[in-house]
PDB file of N, CA and C in Angstrom:
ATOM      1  N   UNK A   1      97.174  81.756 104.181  1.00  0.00           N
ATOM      2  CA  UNK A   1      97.605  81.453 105.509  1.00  0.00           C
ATOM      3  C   UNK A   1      96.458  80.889 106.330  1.00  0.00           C
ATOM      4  N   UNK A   2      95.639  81.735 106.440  1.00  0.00           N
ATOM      5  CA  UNK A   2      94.115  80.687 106.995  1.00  0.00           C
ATOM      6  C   UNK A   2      93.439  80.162 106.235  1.00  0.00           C
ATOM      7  N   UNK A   3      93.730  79.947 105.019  1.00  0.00           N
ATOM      8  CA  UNK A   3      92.721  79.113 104.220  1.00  0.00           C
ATOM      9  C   UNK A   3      92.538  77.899 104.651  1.00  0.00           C
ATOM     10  N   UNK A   4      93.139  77.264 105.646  1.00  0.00           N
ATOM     11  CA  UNK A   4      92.902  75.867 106.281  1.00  0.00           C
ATOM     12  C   UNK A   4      92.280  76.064 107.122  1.00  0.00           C
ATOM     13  N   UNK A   5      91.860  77.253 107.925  1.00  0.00           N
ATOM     14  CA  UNK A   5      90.800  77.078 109.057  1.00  0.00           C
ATOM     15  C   UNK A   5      89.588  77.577 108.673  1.00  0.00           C
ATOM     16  N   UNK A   6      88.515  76.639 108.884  1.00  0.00           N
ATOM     17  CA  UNK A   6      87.196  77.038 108.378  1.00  0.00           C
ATOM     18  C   UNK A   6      86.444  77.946 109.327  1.00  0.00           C
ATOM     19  N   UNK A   7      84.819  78.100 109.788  1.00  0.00           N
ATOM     20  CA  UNK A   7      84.162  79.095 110.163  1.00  0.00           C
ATOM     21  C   UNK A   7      84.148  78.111 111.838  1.00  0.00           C
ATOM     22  N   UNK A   8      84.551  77.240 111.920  1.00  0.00           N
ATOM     23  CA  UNK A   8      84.681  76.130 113.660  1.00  0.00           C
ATOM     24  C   UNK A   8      85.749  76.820 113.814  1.00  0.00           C
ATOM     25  N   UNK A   9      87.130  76.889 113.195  1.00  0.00           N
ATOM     26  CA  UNK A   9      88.358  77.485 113.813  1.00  0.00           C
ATOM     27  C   UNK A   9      88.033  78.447 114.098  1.00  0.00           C
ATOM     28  N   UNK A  10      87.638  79.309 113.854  1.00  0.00           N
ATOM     29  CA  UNK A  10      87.559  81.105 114.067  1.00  0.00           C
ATOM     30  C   UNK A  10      86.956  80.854 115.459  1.00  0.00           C
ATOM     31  N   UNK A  11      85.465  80.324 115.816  1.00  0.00           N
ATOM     32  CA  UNK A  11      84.546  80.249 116.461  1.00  0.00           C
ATOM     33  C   UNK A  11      85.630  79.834 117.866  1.00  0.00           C
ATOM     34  N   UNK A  12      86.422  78.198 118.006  1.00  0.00           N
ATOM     35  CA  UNK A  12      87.245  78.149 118.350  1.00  0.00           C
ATOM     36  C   UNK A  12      88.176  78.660 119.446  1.00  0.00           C
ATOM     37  N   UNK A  13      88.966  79.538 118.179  1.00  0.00           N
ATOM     38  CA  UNK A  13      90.362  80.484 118.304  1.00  0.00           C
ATOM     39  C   UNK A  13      89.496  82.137 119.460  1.00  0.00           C
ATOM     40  N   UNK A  14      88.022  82.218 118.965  1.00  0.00           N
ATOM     41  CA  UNK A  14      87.148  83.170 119.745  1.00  0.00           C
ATOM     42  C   UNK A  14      87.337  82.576 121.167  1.00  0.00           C
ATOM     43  N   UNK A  15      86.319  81.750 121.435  1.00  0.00           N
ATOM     44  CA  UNK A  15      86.477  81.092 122.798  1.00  0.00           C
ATOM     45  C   UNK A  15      87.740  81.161 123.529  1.00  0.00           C
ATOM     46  N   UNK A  16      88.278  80.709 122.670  1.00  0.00           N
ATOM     47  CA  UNK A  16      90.085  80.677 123.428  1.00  0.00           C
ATOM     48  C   UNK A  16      90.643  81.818 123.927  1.00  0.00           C
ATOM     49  N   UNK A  17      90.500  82.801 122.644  1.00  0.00           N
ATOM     50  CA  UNK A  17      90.861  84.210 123.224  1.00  0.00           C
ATOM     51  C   UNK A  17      89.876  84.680 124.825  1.00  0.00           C
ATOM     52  N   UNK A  18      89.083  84.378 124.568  1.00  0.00           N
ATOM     53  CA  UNK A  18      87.617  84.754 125.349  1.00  0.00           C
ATOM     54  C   UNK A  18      88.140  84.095 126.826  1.00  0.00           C
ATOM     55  N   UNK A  19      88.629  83.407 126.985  1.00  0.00           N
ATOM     56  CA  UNK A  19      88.610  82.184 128.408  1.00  0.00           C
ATOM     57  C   UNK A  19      90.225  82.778 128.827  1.00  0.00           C
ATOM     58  N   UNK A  20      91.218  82.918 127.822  1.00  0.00           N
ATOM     59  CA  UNK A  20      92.898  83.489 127.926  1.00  0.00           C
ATOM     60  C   UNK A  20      92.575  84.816 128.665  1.00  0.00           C
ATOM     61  N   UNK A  21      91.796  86.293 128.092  1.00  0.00           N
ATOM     62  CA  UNK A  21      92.289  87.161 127.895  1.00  0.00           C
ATOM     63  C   UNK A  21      91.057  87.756 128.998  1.00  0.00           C
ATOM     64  N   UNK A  22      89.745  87.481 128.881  1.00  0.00           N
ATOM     65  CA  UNK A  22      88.975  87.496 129.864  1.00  0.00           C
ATOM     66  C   UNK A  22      87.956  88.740 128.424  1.00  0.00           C
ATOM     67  N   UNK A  23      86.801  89.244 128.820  1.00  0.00           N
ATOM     68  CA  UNK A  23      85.973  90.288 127.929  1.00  0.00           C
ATOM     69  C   UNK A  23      86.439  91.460 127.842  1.00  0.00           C
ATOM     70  N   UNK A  24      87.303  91.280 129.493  1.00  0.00           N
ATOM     71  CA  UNK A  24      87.481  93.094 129.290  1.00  0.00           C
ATOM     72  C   UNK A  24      88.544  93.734 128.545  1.00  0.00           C
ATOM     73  N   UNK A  25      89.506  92.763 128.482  1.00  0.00           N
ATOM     74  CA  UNK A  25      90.831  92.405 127.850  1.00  0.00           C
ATOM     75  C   UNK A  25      90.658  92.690 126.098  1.00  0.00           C
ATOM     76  N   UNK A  26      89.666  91.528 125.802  1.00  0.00           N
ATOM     77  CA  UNK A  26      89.674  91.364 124.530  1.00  0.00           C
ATOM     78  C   UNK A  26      89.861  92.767 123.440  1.00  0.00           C
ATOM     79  N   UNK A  27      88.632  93.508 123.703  1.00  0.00           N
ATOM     80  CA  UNK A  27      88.822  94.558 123.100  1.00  0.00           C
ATOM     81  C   UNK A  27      90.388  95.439 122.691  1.00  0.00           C
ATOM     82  N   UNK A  28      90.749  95.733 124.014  1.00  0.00           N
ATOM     83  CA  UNK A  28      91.985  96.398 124.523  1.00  0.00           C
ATOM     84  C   UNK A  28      93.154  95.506 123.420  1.00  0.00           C
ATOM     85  N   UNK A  29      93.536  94.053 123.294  1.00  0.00           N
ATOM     86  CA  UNK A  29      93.744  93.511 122.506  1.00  0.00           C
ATOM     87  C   UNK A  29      93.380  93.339 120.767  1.00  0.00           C
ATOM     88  N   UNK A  30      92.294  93.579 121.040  1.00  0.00           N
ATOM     89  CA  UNK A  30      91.793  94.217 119.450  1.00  0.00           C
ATOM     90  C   UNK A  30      92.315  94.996 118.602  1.00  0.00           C
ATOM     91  N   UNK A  31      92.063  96.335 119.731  1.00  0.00           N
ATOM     92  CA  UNK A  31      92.874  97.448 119.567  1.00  0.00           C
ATOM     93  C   UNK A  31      94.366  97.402 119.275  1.00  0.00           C
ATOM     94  N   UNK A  32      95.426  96.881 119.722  1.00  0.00           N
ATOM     95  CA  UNK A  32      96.663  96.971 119.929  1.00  0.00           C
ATOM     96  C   UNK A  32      97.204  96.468 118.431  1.00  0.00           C
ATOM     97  N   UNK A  33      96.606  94.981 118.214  1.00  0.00           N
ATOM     98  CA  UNK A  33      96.683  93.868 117.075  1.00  0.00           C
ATOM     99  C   UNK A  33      96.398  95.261 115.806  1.00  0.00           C
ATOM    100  N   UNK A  34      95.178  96.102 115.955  1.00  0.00           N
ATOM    101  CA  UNK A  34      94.746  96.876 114.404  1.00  0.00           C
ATOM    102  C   UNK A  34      95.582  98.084 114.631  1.00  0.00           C
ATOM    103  N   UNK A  35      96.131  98.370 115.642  1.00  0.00           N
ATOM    104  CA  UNK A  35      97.219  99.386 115.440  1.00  0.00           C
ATOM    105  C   UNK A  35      98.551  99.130 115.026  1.00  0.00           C
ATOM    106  N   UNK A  36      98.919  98.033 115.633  1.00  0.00           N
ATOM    107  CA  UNK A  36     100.228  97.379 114.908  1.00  0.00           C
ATOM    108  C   UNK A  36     100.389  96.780 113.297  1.00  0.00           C
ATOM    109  N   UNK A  37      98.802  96.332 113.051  1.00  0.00           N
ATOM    110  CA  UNK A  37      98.994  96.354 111.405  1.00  0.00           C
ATOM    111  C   UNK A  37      99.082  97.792 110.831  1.00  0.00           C
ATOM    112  N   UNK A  38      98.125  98.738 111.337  1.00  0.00           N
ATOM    113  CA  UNK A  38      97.930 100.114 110.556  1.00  0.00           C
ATOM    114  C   UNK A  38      99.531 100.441 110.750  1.00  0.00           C
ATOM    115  N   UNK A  39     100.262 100.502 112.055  1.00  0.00           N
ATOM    116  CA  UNK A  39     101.775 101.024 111.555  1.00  0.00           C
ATOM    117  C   UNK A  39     102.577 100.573 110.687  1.00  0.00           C
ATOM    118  N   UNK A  40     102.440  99.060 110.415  1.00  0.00           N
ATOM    119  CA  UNK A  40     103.345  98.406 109.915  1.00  0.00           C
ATOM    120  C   UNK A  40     103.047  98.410 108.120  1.00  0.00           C
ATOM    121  N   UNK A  41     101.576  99.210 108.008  1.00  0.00           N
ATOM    122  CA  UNK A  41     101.148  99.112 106.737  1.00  0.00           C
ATOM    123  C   UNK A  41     102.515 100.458 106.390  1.00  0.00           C
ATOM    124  N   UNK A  42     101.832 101.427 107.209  1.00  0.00           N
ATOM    125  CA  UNK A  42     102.390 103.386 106.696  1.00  0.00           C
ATOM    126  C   UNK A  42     104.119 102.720 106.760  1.00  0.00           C
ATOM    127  N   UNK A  43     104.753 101.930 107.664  1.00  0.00           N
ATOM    128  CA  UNK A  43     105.854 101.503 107.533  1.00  0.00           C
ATOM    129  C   UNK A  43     106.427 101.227 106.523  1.00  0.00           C
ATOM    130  N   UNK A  44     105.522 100.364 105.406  1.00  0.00           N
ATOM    131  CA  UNK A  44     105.499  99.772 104.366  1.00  0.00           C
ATOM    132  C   UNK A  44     105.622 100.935 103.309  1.00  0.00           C
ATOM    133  N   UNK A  45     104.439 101.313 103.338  1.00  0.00           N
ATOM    134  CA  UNK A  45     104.699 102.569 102.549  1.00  0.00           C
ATOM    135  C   UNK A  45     105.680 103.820 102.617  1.00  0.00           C
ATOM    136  N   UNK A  46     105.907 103.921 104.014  1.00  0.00           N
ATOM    137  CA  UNK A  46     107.014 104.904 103.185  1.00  0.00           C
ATOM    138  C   UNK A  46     108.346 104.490 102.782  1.00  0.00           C
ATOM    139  N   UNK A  47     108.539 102.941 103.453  1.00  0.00           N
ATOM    140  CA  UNK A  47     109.781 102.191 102.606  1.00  0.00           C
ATOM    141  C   UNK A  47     110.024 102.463 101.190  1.00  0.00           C
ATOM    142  N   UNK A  48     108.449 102.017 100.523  1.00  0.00           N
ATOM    143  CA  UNK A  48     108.015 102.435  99.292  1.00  0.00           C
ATOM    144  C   UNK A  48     108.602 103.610  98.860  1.00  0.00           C
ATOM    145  N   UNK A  49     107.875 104.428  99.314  1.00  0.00           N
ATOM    146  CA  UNK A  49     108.088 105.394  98.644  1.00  0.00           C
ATOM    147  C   UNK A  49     108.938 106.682  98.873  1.00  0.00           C
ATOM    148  N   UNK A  50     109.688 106.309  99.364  1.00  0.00           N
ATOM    149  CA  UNK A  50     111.378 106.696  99.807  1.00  0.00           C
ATOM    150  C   UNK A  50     112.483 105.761  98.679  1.00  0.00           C
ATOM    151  N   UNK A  51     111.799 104.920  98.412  1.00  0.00           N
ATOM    152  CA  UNK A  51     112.483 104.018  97.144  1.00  0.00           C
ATOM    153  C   UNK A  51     111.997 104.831  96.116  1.00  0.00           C
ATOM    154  N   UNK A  52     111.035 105.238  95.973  1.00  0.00           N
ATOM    155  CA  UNK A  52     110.576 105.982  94.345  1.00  0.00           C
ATOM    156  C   UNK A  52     110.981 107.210  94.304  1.00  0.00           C
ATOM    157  N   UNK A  53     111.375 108.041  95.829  1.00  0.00           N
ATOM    158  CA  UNK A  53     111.150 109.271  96.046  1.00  0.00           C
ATOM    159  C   UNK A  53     113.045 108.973  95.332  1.00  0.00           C
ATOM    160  N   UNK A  54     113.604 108.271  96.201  1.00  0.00           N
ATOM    161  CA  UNK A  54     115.278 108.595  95.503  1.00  0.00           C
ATOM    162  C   UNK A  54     115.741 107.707  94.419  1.00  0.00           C
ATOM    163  N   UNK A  55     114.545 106.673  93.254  1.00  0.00           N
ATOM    164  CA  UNK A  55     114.682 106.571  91.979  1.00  0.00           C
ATOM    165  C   UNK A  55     114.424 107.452  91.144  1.00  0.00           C
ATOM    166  N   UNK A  56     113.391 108.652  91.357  1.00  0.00           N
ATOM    167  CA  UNK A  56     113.180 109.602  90.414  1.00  0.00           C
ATOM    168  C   UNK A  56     114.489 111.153  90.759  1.00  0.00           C
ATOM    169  N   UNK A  57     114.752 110.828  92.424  1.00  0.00           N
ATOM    170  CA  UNK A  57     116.305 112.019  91.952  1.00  0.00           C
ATOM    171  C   UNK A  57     117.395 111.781  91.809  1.00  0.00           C
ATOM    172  N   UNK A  58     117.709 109.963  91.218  1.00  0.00           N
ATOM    173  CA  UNK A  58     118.359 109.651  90.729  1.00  0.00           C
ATOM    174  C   UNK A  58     118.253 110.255  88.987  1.00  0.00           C
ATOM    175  N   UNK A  59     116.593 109.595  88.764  1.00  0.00           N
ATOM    176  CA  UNK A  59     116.489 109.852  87.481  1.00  0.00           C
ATOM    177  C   UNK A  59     116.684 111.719  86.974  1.00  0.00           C
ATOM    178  N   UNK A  60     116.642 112.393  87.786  1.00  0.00           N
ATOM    179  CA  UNK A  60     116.823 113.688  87.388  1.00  0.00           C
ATOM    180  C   UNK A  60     118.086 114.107  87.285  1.00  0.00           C
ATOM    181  N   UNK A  61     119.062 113.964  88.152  1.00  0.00           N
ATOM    182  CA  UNK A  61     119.960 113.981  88.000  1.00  0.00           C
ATOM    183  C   UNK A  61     120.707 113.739  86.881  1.00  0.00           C
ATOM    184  N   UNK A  62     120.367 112.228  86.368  1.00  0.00           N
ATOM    185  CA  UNK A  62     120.811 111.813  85.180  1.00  0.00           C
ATOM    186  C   UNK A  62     120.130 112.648  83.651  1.00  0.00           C
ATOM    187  N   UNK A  63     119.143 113.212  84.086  1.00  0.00           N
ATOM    188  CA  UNK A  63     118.319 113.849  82.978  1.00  0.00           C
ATOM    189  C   UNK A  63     119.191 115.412  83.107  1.00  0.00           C
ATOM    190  N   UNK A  64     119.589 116.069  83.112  1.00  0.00           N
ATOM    191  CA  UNK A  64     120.366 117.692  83.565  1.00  0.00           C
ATOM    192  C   UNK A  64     121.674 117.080  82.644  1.00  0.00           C
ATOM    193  N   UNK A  65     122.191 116.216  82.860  1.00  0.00           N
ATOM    194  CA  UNK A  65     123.599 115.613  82.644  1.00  0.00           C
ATOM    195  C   UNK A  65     123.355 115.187  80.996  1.00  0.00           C
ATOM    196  N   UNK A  66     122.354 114.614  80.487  1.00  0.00           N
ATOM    197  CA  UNK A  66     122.206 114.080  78.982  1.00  0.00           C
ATOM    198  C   UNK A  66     122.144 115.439  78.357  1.00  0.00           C
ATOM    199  N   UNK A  67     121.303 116.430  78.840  1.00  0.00           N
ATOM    200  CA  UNK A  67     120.905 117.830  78.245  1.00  0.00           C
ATOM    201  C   UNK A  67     122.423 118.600  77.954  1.00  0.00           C
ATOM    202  N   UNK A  68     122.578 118.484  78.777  1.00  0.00           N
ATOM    203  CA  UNK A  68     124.214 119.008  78.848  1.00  0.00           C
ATOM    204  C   UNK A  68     125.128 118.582  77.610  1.00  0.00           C
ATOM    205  N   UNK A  69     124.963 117.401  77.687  1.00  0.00           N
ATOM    206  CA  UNK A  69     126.381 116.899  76.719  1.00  0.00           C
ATOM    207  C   UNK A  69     125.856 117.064  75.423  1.00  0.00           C
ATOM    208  N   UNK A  70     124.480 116.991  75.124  1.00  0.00           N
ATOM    209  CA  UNK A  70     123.596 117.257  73.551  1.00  0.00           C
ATOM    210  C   UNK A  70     124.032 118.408  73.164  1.00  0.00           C
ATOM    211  N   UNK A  71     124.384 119.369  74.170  1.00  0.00           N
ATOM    212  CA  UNK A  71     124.225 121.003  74.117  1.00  0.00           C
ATOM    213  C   UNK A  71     126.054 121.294  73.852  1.00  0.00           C
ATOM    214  N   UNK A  72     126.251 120.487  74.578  1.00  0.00           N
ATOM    215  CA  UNK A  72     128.113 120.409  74.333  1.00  0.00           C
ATOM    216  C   UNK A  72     128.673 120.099  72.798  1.00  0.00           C
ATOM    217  N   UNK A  73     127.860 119.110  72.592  1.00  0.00           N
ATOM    218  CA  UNK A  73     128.442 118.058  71.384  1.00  0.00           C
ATOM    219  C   UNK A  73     127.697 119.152  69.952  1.00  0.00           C
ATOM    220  N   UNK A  74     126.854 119.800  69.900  1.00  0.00           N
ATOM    221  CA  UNK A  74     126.235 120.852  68.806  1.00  0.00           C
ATOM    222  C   UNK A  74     126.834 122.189  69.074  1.00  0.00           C
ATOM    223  N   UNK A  75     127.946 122.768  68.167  1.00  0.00           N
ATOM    224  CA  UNK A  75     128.373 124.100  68.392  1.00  0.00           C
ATOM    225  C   UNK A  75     127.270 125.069  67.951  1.00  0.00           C
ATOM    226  N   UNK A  76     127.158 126.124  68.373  1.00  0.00           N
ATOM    227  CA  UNK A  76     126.274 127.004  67.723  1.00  0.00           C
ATOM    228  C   UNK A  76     126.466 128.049  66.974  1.00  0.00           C
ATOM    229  N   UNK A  77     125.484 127.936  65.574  1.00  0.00           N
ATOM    230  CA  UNK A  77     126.134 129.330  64.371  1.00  0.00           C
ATOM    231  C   UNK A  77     125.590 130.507  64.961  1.00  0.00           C
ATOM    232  N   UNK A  78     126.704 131.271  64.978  1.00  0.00           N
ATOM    233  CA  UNK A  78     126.069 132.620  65.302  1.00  0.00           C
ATOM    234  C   UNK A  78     126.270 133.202  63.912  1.00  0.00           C
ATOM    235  N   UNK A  79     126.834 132.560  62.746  1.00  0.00           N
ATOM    236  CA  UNK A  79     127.102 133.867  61.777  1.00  0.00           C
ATOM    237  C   UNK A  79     125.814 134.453  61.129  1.00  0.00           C
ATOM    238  N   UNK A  80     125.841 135.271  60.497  1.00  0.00           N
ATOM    239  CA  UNK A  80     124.982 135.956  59.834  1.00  0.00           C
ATOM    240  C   UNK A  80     125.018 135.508  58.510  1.00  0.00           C
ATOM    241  N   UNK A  81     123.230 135.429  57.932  1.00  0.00           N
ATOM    242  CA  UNK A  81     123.239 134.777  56.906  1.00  0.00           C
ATOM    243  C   UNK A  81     123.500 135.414  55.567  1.00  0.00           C
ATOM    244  N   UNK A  82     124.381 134.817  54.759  1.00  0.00           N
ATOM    245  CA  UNK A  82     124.695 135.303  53.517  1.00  0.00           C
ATOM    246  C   UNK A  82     123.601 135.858  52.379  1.00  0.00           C
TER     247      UNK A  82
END
């Protein structure tokens, strides 16, 4: 995505912010921009892993149910051996 702007753009896009937002601003803006990625990361992740969390109790579910029918389908000898 920025691989087209070299080390002049940044320098730039600085100034700009700098002259828009004023010094005292900037920071305060800093701030806001690295908090909205950090939420949107943990956002990410627990999308994640709310997807893995209910593929594996899918997968259990289905695992109780195979045990079952193995256990169904084999009668068991109780006789006593000859």
């Amino acid at each position: 995505m920025f691989s087209s702007i070299g080390p002049t753009g940044f320098i730039l896009l600085a100034v700009i912010a700098l002259l828009l937002f004023g010094p005292n601003k900037l920071p305060e803006l800093g701030r806001a921009v690295g908090r909205t990625f950090r939420e949107f990361k943990e956002g990410a992740r627990d999308i994640i892993s709310d997807d893995d969390a209910s593929s594996r109790k899918e997968q259990e579910k289905a695992k109780p149910l195979a045990a079952e029918t193995t256990t169904a389908e084999k009668p068991v000898d109780k006789r006593l051996p000859e």
